[in-house]
PDB file of N, CA and C in Angstrom:
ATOM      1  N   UNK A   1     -65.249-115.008  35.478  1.00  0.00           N
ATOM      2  CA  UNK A   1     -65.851-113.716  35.450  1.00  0.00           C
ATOM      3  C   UNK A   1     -67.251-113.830  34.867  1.00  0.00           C
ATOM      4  N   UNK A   2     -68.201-113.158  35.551  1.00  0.00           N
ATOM      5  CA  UNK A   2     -68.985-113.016  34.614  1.00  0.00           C
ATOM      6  C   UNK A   2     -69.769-111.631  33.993  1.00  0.00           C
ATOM      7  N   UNK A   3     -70.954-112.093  33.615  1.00  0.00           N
ATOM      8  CA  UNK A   3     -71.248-111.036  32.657  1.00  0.00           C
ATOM      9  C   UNK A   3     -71.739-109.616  33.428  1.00  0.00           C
ATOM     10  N   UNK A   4     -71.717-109.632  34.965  1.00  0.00           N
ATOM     11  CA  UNK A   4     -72.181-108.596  35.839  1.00  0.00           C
ATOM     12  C   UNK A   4     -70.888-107.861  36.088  1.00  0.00           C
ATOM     13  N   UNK A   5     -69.642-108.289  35.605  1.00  0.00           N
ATOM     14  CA  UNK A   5     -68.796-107.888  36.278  1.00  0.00           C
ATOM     15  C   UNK A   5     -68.210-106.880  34.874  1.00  0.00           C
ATOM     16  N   UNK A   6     -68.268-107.093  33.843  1.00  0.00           N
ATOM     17  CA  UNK A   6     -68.273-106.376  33.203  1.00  0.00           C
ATOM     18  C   UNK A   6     -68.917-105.352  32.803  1.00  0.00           C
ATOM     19  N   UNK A   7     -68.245-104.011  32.265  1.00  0.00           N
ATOM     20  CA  UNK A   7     -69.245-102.544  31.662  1.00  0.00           C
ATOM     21  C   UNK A   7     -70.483-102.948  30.413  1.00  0.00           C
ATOM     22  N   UNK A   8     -71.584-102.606  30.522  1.00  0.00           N
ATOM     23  CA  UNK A   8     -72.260-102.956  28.947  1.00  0.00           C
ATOM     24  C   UNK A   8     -71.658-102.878  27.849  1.00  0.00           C
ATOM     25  N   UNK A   9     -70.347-101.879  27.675  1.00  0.00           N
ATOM     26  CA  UNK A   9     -70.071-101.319  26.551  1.00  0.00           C
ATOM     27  C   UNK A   9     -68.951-102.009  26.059  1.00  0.00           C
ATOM     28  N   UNK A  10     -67.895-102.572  27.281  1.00  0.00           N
ATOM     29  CA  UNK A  10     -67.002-103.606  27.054  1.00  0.00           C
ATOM     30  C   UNK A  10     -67.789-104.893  26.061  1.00  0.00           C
ATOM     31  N   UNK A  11     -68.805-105.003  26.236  1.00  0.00           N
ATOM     32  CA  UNK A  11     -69.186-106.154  24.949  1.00  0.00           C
ATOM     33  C   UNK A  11     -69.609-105.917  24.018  1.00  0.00           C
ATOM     34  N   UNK A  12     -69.328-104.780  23.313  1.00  0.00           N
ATOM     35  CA  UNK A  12     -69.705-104.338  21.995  1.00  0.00           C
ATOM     36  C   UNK A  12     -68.202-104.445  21.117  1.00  0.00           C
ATOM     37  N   UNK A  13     -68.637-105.065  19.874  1.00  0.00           N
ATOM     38  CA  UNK A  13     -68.187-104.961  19.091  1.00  0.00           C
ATOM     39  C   UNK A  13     -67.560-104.048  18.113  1.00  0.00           C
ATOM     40  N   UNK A  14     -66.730-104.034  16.710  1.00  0.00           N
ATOM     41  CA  UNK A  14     -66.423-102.777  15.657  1.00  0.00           C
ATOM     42  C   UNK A  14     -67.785-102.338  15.509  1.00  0.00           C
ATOM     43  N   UNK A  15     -69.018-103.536  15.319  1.00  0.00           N
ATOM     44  CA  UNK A  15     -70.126-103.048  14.641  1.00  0.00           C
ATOM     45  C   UNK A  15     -71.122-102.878  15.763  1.00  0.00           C
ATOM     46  N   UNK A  16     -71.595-101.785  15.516  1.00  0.00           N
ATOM     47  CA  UNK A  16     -72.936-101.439  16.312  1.00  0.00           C
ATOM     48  C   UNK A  16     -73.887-101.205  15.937  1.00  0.00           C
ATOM     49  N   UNK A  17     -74.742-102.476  15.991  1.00  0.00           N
ATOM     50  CA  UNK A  17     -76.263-102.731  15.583  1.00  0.00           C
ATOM     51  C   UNK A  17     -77.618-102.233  16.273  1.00  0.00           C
ATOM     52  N   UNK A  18     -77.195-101.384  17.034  1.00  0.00           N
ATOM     53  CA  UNK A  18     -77.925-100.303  18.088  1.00  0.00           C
ATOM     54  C   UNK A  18     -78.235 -99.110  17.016  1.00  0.00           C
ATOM     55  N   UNK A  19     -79.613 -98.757  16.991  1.00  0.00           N
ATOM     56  CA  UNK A  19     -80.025 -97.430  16.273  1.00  0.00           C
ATOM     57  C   UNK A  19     -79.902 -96.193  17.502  1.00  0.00           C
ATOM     58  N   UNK A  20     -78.832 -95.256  16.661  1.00  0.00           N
ATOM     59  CA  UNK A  20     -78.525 -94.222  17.345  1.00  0.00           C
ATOM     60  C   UNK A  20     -79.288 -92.946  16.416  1.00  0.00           C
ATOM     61  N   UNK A  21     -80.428 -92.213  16.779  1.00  0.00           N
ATOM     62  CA  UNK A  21     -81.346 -91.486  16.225  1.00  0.00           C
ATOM     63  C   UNK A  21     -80.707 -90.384  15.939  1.00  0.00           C
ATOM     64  N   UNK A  22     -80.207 -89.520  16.622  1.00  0.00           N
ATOM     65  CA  UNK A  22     -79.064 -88.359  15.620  1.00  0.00           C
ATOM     66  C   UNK A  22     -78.296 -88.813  14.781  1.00  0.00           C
ATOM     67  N   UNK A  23     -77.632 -89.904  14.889  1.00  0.00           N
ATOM     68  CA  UNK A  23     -76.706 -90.013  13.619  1.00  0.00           C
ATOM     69  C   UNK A  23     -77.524 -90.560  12.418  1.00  0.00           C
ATOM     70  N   UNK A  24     -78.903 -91.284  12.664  1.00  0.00           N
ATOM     71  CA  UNK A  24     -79.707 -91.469  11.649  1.00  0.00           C
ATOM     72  C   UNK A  24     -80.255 -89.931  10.499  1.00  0.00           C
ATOM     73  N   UNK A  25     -80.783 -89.158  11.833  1.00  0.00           N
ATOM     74  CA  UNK A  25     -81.319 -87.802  11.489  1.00  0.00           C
ATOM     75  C   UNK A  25     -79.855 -87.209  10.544  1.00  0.00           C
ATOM     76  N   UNK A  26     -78.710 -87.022  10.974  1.00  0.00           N
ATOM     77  CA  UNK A  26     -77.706 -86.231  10.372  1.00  0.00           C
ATOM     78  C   UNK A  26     -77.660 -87.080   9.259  1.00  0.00           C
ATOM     79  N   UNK A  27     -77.551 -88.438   8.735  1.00  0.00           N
ATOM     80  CA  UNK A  27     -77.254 -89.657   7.530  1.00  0.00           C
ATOM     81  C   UNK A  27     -78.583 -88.853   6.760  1.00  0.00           C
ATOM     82  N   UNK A  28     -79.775 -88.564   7.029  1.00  0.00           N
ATOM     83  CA  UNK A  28     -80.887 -88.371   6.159  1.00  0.00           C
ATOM     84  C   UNK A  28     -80.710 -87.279   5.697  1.00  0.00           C
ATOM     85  N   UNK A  29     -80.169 -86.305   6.793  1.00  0.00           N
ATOM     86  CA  UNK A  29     -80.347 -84.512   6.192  1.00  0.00           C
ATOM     87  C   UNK A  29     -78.566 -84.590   5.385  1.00  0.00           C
ATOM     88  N   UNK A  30     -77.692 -85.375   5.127  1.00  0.00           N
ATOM     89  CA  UNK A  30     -76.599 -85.432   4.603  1.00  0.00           C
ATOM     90  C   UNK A  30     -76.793 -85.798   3.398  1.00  0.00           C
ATOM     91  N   UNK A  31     -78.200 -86.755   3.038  1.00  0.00           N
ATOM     92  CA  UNK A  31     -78.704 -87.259   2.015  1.00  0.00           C
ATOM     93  C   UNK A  31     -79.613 -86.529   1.232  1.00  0.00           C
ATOM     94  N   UNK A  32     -80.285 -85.921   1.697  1.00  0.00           N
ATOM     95  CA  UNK A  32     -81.052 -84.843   1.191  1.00  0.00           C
ATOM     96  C   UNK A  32     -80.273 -83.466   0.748  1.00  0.00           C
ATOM     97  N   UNK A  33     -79.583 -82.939   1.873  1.00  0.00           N
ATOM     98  CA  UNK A  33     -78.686 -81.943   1.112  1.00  0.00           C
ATOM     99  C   UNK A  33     -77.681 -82.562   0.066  1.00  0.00           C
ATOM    100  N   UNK A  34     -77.261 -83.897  -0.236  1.00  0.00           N
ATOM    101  CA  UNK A  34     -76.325 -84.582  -1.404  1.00  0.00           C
ATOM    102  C   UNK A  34     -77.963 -84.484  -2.413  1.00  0.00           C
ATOM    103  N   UNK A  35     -78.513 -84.776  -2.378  1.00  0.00           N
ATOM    104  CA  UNK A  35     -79.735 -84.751  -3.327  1.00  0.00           C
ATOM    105  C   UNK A  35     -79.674 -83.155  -4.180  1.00  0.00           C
ATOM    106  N   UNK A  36     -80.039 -82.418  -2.875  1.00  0.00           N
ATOM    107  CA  UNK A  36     -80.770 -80.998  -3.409  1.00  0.00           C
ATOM    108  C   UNK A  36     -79.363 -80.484  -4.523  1.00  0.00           C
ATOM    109  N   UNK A  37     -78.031 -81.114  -3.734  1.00  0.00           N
ATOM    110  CA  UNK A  37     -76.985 -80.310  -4.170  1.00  0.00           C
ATOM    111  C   UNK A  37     -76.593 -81.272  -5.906  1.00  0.00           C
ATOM    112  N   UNK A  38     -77.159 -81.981  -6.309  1.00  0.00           N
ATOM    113  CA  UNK A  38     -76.967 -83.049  -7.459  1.00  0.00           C
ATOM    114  C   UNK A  38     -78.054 -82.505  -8.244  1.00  0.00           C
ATOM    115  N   UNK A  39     -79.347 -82.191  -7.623  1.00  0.00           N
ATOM    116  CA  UNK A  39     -80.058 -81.717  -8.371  1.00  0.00           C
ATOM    117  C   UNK A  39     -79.949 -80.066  -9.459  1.00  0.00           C
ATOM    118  N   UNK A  40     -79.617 -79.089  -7.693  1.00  0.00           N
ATOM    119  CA  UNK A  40     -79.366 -77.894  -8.616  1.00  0.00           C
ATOM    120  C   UNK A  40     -78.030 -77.899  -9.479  1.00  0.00           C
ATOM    121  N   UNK A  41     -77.204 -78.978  -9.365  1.00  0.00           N
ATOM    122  CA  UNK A  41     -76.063 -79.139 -10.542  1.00  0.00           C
ATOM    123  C   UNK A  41     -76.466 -79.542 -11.569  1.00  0.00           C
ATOM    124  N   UNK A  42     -77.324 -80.110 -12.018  1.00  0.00           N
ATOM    125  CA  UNK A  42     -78.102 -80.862 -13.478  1.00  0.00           C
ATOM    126  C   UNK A  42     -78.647 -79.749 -13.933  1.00  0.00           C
ATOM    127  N   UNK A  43     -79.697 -79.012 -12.797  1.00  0.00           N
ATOM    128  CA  UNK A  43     -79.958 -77.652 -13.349  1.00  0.00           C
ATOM    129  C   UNK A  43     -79.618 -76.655 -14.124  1.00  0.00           C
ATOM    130  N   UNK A  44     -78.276 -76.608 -13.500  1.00  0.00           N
ATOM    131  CA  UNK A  44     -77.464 -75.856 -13.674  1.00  0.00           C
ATOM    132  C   UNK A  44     -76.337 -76.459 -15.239  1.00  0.00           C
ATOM    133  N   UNK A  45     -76.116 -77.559 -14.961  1.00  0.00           N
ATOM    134  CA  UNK A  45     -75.221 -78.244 -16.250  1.00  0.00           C
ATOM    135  C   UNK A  45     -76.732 -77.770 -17.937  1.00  0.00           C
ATOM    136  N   UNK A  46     -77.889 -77.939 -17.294  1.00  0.00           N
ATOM    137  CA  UNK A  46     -78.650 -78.646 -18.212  1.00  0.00           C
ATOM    138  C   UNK A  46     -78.754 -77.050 -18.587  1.00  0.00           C
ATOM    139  N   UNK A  47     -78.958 -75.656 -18.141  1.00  0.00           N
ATOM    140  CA  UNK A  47     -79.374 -74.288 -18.620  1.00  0.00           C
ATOM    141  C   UNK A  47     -78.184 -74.303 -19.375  1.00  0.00           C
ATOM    142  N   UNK A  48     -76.827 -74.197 -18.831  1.00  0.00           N
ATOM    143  CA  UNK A  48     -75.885 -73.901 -19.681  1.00  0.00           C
ATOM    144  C   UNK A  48     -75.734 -74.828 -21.275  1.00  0.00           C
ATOM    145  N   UNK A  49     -75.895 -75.690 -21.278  1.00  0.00           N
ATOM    146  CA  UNK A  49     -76.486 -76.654 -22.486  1.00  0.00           C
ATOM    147  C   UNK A  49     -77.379 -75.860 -23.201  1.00  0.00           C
ATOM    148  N   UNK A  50     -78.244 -75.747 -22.898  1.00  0.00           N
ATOM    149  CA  UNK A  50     -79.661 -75.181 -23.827  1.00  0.00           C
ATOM    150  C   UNK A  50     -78.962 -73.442 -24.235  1.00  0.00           C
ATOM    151  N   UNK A  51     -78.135 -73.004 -23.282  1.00  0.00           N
ATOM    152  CA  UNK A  51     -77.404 -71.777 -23.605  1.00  0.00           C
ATOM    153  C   UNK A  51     -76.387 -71.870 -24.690  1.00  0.00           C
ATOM    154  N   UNK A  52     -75.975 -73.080 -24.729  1.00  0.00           N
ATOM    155  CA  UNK A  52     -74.711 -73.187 -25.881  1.00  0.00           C
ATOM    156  C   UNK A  52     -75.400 -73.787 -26.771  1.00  0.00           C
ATOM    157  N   UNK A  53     -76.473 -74.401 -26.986  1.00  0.00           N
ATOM    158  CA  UNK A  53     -77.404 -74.473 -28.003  1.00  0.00           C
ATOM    159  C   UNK A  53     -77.861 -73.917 -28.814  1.00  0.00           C
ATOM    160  N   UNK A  54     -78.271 -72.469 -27.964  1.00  0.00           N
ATOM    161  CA  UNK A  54     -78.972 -71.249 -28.325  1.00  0.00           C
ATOM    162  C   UNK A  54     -77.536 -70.786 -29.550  1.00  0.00           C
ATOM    163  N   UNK A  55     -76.793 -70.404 -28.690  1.00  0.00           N
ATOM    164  CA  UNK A  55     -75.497 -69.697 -29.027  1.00  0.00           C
ATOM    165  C   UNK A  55     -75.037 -70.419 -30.693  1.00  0.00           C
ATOM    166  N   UNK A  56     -75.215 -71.555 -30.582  1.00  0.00           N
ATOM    167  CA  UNK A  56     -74.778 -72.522 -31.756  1.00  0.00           C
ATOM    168  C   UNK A  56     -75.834 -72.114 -33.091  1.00  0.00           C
ATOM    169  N   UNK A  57     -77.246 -72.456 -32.543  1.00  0.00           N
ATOM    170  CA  UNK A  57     -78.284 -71.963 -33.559  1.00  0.00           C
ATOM    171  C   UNK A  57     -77.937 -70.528 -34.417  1.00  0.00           C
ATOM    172  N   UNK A  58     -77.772 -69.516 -33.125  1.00  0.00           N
ATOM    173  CA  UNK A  58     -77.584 -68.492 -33.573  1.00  0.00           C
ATOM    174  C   UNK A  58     -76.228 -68.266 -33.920  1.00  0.00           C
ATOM    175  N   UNK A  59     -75.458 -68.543 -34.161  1.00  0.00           N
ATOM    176  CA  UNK A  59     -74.255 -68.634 -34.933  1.00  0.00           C
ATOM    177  C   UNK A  59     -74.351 -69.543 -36.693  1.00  0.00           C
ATOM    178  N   UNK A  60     -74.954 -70.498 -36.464  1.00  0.00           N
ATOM    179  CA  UNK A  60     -75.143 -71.343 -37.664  1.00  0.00           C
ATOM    180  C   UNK A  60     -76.450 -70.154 -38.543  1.00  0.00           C
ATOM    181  N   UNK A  61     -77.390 -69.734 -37.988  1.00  0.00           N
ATOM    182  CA  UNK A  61     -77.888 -68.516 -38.615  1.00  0.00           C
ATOM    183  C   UNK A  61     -77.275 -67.280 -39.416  1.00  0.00           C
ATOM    184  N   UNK A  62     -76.222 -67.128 -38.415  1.00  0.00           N
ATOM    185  CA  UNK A  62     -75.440 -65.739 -38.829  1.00  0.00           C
ATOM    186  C   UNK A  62     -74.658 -66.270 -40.215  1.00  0.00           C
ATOM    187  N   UNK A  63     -73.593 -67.021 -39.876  1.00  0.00           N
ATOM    188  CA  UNK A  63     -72.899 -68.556 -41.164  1.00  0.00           C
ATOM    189  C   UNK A  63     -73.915 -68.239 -42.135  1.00  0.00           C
ATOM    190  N   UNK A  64     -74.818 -68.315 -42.104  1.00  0.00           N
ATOM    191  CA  UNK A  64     -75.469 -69.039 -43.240  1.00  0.00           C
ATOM    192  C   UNK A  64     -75.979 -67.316 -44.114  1.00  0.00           C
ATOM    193  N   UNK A  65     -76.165 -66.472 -43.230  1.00  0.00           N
ATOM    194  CA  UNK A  65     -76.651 -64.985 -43.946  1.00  0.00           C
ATOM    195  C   UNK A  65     -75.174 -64.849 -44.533  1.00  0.00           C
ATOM    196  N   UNK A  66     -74.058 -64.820 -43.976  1.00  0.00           N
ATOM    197  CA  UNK A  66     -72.671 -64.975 -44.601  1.00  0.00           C
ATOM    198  C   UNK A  66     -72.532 -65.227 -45.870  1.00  0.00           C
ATOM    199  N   UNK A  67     -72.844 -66.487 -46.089  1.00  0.00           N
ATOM    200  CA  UNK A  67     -72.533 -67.243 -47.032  1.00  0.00           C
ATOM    201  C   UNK A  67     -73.604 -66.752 -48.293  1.00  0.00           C
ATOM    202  N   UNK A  68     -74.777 -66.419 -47.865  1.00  0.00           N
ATOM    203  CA  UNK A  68     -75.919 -66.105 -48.656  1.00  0.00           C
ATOM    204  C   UNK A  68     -75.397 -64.278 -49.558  1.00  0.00           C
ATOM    205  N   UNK A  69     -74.510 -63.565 -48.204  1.00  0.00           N
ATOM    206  CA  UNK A  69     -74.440 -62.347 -48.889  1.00  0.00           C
ATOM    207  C   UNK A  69     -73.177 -62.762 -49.544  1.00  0.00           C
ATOM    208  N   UNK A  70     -72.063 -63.837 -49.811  1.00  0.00           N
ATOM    209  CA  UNK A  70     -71.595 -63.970 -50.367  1.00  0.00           C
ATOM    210  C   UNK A  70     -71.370 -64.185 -51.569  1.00  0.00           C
ATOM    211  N   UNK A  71     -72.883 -65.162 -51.769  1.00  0.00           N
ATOM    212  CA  UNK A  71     -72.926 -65.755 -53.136  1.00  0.00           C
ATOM    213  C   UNK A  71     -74.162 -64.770 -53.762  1.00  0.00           C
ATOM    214  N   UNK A  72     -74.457 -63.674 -53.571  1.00  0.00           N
ATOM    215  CA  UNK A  72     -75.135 -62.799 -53.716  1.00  0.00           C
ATOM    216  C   UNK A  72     -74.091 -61.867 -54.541  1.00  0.00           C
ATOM    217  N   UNK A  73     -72.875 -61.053 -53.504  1.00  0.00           N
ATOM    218  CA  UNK A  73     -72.017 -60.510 -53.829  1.00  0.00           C
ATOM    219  C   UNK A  73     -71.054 -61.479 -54.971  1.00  0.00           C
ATOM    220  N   UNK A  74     -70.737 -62.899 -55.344  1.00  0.00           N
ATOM    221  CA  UNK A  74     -69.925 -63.027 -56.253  1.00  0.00           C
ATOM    222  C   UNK A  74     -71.114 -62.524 -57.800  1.00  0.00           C
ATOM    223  N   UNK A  75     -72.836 -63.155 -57.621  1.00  0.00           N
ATOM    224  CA  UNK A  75     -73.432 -63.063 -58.552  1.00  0.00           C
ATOM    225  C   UNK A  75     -73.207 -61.477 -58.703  1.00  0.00           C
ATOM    226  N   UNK A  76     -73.080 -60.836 -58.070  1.00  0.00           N
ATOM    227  CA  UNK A  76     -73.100 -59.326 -58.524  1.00  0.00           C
ATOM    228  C   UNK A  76     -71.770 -58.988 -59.417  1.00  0.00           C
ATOM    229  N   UNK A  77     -70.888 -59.567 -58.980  1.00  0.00           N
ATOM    230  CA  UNK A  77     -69.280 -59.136 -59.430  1.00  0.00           C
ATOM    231  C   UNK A  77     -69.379 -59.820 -60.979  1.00  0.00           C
ATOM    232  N   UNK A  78     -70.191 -61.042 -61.025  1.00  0.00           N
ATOM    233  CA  UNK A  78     -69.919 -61.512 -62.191  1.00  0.00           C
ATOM    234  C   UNK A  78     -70.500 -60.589 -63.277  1.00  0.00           C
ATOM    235  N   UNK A  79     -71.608 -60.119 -62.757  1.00  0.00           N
ATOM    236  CA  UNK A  79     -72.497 -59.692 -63.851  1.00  0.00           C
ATOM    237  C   UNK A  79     -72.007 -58.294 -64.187  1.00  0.00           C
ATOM    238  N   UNK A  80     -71.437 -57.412 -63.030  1.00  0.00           N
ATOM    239  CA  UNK A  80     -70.303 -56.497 -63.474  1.00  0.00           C
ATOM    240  C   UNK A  80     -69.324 -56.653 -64.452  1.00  0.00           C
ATOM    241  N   UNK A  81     -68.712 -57.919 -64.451  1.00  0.00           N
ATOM    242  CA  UNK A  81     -67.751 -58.384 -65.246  1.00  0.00           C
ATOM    243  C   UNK A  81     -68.065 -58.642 -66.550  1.00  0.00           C
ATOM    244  N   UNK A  82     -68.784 -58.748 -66.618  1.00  0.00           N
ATOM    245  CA  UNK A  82     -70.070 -59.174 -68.134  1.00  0.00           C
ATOM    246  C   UNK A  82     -70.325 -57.897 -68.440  1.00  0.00           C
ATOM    247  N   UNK A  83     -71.046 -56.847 -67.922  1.00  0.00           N
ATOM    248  CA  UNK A  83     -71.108 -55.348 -67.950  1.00  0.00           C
ATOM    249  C   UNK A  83     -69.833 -55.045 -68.315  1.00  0.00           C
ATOM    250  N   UNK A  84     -68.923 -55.056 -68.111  1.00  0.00           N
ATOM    251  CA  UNK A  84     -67.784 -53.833 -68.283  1.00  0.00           C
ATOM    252  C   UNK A  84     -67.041 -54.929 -69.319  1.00  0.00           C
ATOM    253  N   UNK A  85     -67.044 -56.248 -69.436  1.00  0.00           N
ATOM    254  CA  UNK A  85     -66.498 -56.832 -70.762  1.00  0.00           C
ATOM    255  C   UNK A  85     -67.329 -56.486 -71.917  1.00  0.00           C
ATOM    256  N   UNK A  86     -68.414 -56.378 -72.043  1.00  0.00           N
ATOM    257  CA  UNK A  86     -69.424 -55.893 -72.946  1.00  0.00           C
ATOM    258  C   UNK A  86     -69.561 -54.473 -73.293  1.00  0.00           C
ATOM    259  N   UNK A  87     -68.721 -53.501 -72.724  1.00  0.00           N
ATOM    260  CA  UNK A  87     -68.800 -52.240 -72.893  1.00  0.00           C
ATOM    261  C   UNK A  87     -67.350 -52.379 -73.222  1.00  0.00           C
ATOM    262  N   UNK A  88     -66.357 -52.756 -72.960  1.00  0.00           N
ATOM    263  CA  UNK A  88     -64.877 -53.220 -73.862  1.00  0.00           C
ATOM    264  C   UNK A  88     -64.843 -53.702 -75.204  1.00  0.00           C
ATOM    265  N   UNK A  89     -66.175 -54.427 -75.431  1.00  0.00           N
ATOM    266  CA  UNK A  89     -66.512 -54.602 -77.026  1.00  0.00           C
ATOM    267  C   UNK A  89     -67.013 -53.775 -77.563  1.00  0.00           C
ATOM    268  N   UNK A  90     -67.462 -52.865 -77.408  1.00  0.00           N
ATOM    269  CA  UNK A  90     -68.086 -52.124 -77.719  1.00  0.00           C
ATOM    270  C   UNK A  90     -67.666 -50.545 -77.924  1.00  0.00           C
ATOM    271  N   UNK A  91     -66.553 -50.714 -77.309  1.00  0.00           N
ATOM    272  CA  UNK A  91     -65.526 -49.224 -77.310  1.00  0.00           C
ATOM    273  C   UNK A  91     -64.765 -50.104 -78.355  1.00  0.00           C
ATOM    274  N   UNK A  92     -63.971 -51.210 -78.327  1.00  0.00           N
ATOM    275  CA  UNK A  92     -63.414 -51.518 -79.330  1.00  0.00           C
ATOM    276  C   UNK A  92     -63.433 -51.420 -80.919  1.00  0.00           C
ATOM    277  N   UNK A  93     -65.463 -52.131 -80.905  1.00  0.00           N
ATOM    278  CA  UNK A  93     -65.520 -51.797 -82.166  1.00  0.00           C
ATOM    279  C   UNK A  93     -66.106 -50.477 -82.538  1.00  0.00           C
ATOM    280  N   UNK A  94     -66.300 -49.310 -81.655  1.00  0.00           N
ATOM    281  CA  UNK A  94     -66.014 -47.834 -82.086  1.00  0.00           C
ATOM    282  C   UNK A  94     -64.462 -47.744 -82.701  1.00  0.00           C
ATOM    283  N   UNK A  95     -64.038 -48.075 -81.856  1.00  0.00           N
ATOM    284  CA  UNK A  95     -62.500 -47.833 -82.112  1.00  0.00           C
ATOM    285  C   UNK A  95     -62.115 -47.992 -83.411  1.00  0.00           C
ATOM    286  N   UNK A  96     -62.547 -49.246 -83.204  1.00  0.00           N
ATOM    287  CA  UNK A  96     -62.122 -49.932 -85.096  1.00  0.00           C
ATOM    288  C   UNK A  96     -63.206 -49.357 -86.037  1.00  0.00           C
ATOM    289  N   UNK A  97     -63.979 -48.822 -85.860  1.00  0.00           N
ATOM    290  CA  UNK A  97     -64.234 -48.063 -86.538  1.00  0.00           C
ATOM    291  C   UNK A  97     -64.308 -47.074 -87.159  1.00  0.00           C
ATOM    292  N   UNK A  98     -63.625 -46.021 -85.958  1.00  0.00           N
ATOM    293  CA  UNK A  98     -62.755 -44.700 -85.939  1.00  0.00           C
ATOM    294  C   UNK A  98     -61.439 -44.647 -87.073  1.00  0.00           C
ATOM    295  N   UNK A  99     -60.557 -46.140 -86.840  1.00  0.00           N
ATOM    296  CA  UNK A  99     -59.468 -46.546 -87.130  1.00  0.00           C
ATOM    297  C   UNK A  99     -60.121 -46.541 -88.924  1.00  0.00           C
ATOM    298  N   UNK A 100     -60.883 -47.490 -89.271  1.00  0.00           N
ATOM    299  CA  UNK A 100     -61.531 -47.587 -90.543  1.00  0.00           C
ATOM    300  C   UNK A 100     -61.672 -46.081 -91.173  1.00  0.00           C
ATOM    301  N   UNK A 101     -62.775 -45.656 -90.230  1.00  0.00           N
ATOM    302  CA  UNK A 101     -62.864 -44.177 -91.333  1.00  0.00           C
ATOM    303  C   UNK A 101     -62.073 -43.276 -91.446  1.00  0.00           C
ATOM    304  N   UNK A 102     -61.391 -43.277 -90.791  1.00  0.00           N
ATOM    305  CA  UNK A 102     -60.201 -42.277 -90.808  1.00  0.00           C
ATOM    306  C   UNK A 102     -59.820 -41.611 -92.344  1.00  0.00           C
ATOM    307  N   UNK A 103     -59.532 -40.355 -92.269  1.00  0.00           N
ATOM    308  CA  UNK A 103     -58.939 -40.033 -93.161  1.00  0.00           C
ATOM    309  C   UNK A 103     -58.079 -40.683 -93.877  1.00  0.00           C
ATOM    310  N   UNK A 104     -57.243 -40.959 -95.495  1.00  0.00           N
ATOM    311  CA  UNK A 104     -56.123 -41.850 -95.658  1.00  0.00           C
ATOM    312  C   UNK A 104     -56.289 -43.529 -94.952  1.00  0.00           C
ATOM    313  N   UNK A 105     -57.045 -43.899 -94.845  1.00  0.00           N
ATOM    314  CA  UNK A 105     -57.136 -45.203 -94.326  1.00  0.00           C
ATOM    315  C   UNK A 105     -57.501 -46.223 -95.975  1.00  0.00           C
ATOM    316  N   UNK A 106     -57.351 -45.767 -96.778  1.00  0.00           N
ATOM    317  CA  UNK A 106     -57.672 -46.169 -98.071  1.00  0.00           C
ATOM    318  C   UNK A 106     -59.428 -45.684 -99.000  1.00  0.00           C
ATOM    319  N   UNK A 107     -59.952 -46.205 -98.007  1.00  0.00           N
ATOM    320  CA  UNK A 107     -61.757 -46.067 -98.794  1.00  0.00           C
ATOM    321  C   UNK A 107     -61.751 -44.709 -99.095  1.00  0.00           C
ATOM    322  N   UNK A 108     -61.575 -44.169 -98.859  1.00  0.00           N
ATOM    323  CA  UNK A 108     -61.538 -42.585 -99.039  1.00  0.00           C
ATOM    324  C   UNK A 108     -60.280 -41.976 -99.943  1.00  0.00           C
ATOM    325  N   UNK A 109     -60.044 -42.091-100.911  1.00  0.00           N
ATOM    326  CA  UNK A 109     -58.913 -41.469-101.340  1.00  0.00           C
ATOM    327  C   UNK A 109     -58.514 -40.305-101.740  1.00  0.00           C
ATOM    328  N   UNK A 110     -60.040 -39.442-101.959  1.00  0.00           N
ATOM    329  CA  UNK A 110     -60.495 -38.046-101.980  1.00  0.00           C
ATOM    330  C   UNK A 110     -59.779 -37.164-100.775  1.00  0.00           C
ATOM    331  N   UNK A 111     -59.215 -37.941 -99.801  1.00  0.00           N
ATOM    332  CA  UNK A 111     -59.214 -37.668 -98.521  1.00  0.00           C
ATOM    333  C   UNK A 111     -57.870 -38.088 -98.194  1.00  0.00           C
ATOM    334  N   UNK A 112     -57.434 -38.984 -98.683  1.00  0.00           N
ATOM    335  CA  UNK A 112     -55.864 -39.484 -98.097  1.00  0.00           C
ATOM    336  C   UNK A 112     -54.717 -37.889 -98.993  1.00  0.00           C
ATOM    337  N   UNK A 113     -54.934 -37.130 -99.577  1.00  0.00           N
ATOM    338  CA  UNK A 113     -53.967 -36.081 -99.622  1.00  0.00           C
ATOM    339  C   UNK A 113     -54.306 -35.181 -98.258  1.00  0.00           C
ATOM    340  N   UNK A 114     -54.689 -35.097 -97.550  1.00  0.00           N
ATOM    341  CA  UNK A 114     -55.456 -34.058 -96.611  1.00  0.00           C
ATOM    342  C   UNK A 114     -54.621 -34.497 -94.721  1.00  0.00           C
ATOM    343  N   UNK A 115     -54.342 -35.695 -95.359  1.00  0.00           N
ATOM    344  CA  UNK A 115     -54.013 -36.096 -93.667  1.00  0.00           C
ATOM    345  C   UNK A 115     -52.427 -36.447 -93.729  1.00  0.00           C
ATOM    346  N   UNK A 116     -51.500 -35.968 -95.119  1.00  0.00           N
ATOM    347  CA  UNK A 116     -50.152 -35.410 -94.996  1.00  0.00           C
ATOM    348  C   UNK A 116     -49.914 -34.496 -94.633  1.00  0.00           C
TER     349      UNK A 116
END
């Protein structure tokens, strides 16, 4: 047999080393739309990033006014506590002093018949 007697296509191989120009054109625009579509995903990964960034800053801000009106509010409570222990001494030693002068409390004895 020879080679006239056969179809062209009967001697092709799995591989075909023949440039076929649409399937080139569709391989490029398959590559370019895999591009565009990788790109606006980074875009897209990279805004949401800088968004949970944002979100983080402004959370570690808020934390921190927290903590600031906290230790604001204990300095206040303490110094209340100091206030109203210091006015407990101070009613006390009225008290004991009330208790002292009292009628009949001894120093006075002019006075201890008066409070039977």
């Amino acid at each position: 047999m020879s080679s006239a007697q056969h179809p062209p296509d009967a001697r092709r191989t799995w591989f075909d080393g023949t440039i076929n120009i649409p399937t080139v054109i569709s391989v490029i625009g398959a590559a370019v739309c895999a591009t565009g579509f990788c790109v606006g995903l980074y875009n897209n990964v990279a805004e949401r990033v800088l968004i949970l960034e944002e979100r983080d800053r402004q959370q570690e801000v808020h934390f921190q006014n927290i903590e600031r009106d906290q230790a604001a509010l204990r300095s206040d409570v303490k110094d209340q506590l100091k206030g109203i222990s210091s006015d407990i001494k101070d009613t006390n030693l009225k008290l004991d002093q009330l208790l002292y002068n009292r009628a009949g409390a001894g120093q006075r004895p002019d006075t201890k018949g008066w409070t039977r």
